[in-house]
N, C-alpha and C. Protein backbone atom coordinates (compact mmCIF):
# COMPACT_ATOMS: atom_id res chain seq x y z
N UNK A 1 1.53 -30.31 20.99
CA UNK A 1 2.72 -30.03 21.77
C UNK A 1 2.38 -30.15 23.25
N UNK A 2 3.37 -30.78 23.86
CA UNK A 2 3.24 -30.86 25.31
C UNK A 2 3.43 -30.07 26.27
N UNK A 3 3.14 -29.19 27.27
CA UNK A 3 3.48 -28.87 28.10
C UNK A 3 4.25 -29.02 29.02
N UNK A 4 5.35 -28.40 29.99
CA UNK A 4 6.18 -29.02 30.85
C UNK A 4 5.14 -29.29 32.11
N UNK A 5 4.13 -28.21 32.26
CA UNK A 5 3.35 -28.85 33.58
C UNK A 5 2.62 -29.71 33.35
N UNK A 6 2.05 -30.03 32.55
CA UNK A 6 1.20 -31.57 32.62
C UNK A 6 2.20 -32.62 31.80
N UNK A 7 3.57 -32.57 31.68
CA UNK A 7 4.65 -33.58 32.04
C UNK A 7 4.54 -33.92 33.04
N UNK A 8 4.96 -32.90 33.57
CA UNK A 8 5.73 -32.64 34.90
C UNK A 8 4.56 -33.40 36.01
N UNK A 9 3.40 -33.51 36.00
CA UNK A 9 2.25 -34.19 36.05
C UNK A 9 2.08 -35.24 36.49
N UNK A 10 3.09 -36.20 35.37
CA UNK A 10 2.44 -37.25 34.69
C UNK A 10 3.49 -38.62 35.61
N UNK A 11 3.19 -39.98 35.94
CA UNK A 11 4.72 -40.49 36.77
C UNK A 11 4.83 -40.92 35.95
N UNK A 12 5.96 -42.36 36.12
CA UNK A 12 6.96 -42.75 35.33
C UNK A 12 6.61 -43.73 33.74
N UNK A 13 5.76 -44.47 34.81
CA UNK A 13 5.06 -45.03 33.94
C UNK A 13 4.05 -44.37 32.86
N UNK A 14 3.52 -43.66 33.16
CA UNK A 14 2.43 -43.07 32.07
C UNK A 14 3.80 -42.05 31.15
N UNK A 15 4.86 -41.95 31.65
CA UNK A 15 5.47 -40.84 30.15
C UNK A 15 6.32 -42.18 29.66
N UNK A 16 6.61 -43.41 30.20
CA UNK A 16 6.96 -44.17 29.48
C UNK A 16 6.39 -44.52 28.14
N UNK A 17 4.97 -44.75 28.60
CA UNK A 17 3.92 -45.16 27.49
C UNK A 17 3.41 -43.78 26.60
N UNK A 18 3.38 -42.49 26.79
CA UNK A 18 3.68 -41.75 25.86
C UNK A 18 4.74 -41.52 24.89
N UNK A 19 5.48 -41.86 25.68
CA UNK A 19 7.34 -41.49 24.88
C UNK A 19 6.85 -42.77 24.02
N UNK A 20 6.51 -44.20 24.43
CA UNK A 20 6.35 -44.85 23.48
C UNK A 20 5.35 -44.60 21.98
N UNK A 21 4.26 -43.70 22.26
CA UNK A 21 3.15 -43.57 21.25
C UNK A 21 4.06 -42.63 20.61
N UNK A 22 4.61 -41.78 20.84
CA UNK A 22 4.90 -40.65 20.45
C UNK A 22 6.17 -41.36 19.13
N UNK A 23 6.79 -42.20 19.84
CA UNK A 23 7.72 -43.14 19.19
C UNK A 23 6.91 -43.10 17.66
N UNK A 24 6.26 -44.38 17.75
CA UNK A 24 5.28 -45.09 16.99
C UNK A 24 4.92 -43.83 16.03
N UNK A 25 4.00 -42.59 16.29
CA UNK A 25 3.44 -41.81 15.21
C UNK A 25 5.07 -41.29 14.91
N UNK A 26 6.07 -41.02 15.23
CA UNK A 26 7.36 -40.17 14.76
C UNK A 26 7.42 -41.33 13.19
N UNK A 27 7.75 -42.61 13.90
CA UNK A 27 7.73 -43.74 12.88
C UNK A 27 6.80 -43.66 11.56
N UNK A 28 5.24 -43.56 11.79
CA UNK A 28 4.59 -43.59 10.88
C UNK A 28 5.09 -42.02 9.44
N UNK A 29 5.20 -41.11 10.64
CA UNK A 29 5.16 -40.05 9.94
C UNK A 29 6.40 -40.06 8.79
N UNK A 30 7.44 -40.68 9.58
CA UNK A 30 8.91 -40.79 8.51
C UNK A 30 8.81 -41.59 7.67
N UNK A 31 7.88 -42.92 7.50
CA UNK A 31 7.64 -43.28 6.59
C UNK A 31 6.21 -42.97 5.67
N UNK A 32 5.52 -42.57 6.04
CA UNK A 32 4.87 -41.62 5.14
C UNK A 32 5.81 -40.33 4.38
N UNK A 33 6.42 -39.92 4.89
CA UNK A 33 7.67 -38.74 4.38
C UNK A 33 8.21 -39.16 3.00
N UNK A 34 9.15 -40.53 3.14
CA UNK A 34 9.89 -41.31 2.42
C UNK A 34 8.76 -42.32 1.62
N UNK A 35 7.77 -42.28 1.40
CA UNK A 35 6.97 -42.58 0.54
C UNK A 35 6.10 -42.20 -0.60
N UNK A 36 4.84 -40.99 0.34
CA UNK A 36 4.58 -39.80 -0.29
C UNK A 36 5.23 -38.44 0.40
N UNK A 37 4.07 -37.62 0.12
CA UNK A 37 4.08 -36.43 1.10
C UNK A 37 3.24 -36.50 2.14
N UNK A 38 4.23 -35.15 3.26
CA UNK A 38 3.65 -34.92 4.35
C UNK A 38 2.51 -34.06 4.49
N UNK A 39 1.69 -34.03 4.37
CA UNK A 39 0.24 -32.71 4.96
C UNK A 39 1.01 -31.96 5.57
N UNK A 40 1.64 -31.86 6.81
CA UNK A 40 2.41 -31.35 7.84
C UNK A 40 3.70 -31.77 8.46
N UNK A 41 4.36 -31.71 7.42
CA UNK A 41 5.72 -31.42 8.06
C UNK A 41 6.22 -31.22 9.48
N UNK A 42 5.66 -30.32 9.90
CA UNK A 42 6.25 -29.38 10.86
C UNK A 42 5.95 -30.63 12.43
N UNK A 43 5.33 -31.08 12.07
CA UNK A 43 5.04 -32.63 13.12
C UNK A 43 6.60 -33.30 13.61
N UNK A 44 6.96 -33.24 12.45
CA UNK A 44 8.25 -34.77 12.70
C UNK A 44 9.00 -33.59 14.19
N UNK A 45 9.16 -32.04 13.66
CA UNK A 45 10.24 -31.58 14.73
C UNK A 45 9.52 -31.29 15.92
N UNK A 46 7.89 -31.19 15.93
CA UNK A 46 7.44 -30.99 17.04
C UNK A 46 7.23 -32.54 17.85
N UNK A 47 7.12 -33.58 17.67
CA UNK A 47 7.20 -34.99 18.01
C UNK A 47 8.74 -35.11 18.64
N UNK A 48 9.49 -34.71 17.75
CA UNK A 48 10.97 -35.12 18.27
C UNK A 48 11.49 -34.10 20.03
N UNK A 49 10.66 -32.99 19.28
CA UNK A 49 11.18 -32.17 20.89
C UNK A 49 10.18 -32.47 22.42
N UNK A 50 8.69 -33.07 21.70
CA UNK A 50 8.11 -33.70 22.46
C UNK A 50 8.48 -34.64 23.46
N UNK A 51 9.34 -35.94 22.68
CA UNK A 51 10.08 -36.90 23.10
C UNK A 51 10.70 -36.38 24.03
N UNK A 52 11.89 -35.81 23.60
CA UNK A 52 12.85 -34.99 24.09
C UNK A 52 12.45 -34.57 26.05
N UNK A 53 11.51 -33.74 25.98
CA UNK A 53 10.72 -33.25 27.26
C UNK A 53 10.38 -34.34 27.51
N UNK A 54 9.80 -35.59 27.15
CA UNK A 54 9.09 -36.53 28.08
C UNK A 54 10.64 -37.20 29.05
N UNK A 55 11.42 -37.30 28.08
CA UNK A 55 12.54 -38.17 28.60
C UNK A 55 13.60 -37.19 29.47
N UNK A 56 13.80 -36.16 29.22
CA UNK A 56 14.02 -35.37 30.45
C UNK A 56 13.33 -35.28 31.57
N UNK A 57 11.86 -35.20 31.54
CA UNK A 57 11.42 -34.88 33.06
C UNK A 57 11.29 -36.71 33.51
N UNK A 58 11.52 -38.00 32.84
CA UNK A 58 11.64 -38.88 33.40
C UNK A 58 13.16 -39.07 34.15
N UNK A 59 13.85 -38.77 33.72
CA UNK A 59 15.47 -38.70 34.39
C UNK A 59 15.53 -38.05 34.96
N UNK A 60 15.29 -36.63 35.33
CA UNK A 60 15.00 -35.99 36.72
C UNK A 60 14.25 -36.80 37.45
N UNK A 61 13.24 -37.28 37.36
CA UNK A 61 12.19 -38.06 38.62
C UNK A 61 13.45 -39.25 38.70
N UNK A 62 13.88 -39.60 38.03
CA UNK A 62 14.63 -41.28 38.59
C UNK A 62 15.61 -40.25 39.28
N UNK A 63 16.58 -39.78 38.72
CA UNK A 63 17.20 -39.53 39.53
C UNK A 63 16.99 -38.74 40.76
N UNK A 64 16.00 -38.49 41.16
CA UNK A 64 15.99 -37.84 42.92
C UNK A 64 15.48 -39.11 43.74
């Protein structure tokens, strides 16, 4: 799980390319889900709110 201060950290470019990884494992994990089972579940909602925070503190920085 991410923190808002080392978001908050991070510029535009580097949470672009997280939001993107973060993408990618959300992906793997849903299809591992819909295939077998998950080890950990509890990933898919912590990934999604992850996202979530990266792409908020990027739209605050664009927009000021």
């Amino acid at each position: 799980m991410l923190k808002m201060s080392e978001i908050s950290k991070l510029d535009g470019e580097a949470i672009n390319q997280k939001v993107s990884e973060l993408r990618r494992e959300l992906f793997n994990l849903r299809l591992q889900k819909n295939t077998t089972n998950v080890e950990k579940p509890h990933l898919l909602k912590s990934l999604k709110r992850d996202i979530a925070r990266l792409l908020t503190v990027l739209k605050t920085k664009e927009s000021k």
